[in-house]
Protein backbone atom coordinates (compact mmCIF):
# COMPACT_ATOMS: atom_id res chain seq x y z
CA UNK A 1 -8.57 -9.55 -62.90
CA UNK A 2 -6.98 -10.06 -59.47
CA UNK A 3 -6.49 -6.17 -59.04
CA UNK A 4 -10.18 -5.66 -60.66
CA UNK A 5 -11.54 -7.40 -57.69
CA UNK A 6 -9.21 -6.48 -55.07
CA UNK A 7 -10.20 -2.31 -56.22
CA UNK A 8 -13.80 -3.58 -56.19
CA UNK A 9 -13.93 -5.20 -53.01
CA UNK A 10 -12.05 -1.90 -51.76
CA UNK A 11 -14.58 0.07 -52.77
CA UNK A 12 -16.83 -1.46 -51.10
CA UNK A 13 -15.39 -2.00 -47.70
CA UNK A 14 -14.90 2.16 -47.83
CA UNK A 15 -17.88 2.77 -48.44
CA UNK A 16 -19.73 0.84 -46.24
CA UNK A 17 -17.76 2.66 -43.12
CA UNK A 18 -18.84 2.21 -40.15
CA UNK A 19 -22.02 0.07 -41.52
CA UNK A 20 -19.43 -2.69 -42.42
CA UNK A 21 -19.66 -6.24 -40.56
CA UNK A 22 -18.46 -9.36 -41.69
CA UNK A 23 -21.57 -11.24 -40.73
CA UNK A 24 -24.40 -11.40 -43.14
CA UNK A 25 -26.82 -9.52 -40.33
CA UNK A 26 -26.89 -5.81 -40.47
CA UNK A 27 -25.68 -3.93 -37.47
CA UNK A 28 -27.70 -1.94 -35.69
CA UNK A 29 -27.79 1.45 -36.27
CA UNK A 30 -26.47 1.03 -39.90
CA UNK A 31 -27.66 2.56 -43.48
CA UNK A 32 -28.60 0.94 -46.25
CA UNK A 33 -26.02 2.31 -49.08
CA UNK A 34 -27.37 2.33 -52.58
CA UNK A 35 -24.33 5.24 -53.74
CA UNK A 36 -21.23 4.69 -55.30
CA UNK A 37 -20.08 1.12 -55.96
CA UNK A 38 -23.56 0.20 -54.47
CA UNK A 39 -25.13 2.06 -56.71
CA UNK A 40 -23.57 -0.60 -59.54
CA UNK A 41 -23.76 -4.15 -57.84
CA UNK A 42 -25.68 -4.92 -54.36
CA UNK A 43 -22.68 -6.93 -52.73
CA UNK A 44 -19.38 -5.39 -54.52
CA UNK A 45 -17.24 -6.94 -51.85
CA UNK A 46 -18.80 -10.58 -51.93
CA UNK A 47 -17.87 -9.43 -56.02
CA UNK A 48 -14.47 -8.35 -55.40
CA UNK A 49 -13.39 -11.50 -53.60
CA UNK A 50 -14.52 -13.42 -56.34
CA UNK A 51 -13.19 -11.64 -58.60
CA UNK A 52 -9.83 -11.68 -57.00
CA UNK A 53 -9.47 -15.68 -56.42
CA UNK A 54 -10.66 -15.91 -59.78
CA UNK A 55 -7.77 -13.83 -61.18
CA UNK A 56 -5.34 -15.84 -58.58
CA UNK A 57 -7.08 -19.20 -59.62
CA UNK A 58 -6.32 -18.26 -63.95
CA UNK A 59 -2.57 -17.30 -62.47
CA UNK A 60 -2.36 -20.41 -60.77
CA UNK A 61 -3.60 -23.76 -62.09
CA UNK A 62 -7.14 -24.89 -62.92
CA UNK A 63 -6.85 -26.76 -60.07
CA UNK A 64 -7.08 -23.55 -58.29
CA UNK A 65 -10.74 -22.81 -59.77
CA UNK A 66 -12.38 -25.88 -57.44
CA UNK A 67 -11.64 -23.53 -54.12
CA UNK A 68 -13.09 -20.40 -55.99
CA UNK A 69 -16.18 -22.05 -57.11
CA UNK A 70 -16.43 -23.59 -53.37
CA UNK A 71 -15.72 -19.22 -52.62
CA UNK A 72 -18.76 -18.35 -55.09
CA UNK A 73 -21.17 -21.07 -53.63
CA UNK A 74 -20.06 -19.76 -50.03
CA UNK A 75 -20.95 -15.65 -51.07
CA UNK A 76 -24.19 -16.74 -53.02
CA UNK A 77 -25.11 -18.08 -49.92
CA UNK A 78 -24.36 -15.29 -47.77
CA UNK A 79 -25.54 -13.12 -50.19
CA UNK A 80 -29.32 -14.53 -49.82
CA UNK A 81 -29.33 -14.69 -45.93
CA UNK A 82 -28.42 -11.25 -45.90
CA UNK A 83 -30.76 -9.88 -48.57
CA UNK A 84 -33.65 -11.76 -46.34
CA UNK A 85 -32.22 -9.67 -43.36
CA UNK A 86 -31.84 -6.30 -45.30
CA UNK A 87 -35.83 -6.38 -46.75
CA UNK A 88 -36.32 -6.83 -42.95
CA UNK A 89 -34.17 -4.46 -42.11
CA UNK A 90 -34.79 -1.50 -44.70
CA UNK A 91 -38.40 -0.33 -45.97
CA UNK A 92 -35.92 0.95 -49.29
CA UNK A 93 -34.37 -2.30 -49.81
CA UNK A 94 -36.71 -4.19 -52.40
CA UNK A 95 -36.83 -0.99 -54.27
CA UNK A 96 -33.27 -0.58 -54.35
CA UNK A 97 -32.70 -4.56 -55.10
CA UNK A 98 -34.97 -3.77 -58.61
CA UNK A 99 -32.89 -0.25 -58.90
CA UNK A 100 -29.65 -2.24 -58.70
CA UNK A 101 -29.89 -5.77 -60.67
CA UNK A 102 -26.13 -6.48 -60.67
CA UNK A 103 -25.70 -8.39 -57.83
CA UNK A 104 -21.75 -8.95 -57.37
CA UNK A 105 -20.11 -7.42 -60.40
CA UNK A 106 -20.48 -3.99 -61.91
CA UNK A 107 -22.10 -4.94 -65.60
CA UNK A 108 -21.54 -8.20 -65.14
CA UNK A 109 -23.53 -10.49 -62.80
């Protein structure tokens, strides 16, 4: 599961390129990706990350799942802010967020 998210998150980060920021604001200048991993979930590196505590958290103790809950709560958050910014941001955004209803994990959620 670990390696599922780390491939995801991955993914994500090389296909983003040079659109890639760690703050929830797009850069200017950016494009909106909706191809390859995009295509399949909105935020696949938000996804990835959770993914890959998860997997560490099941390795570790179930102690271990209170910080990746505390991750998932943090990346939900993010994730909103952000999607308020990209609808802003990109005219093809609302289409693509009905296009693409996974929002972290390919299939999943």
């Amino acid at each position: 599961m670990a390696l599922a998210g780390v491939v995801l998150a991955v993914a994500g980060i090389r296909h983003l390129g040079s659109s890639l920021t760690p703050f929830p604001v797009p850069i200017e200048g950016g494009e909106l990706r909706e191809g390859g991993v995009y295509a399949l979930a909105r935020h696949p590196i938000y996804g990835g990350g959770i993914l890959a505590a998860l997997g560490w958290s099941l390795l570790m103790s179930p102690w271990a799942l209170v910080p990746t809950v505390l991750l998932a709560a943090l990346f939900e958050g993010k994730r909103r802010r952000e999607e308020g910014w990209l609808l802003e941001r990109y005219p093809g955004y609302a289409s693509y967020r009905r296009a693409v209803p996974r929002t972290f994990i390919p299939f999943v959620i």
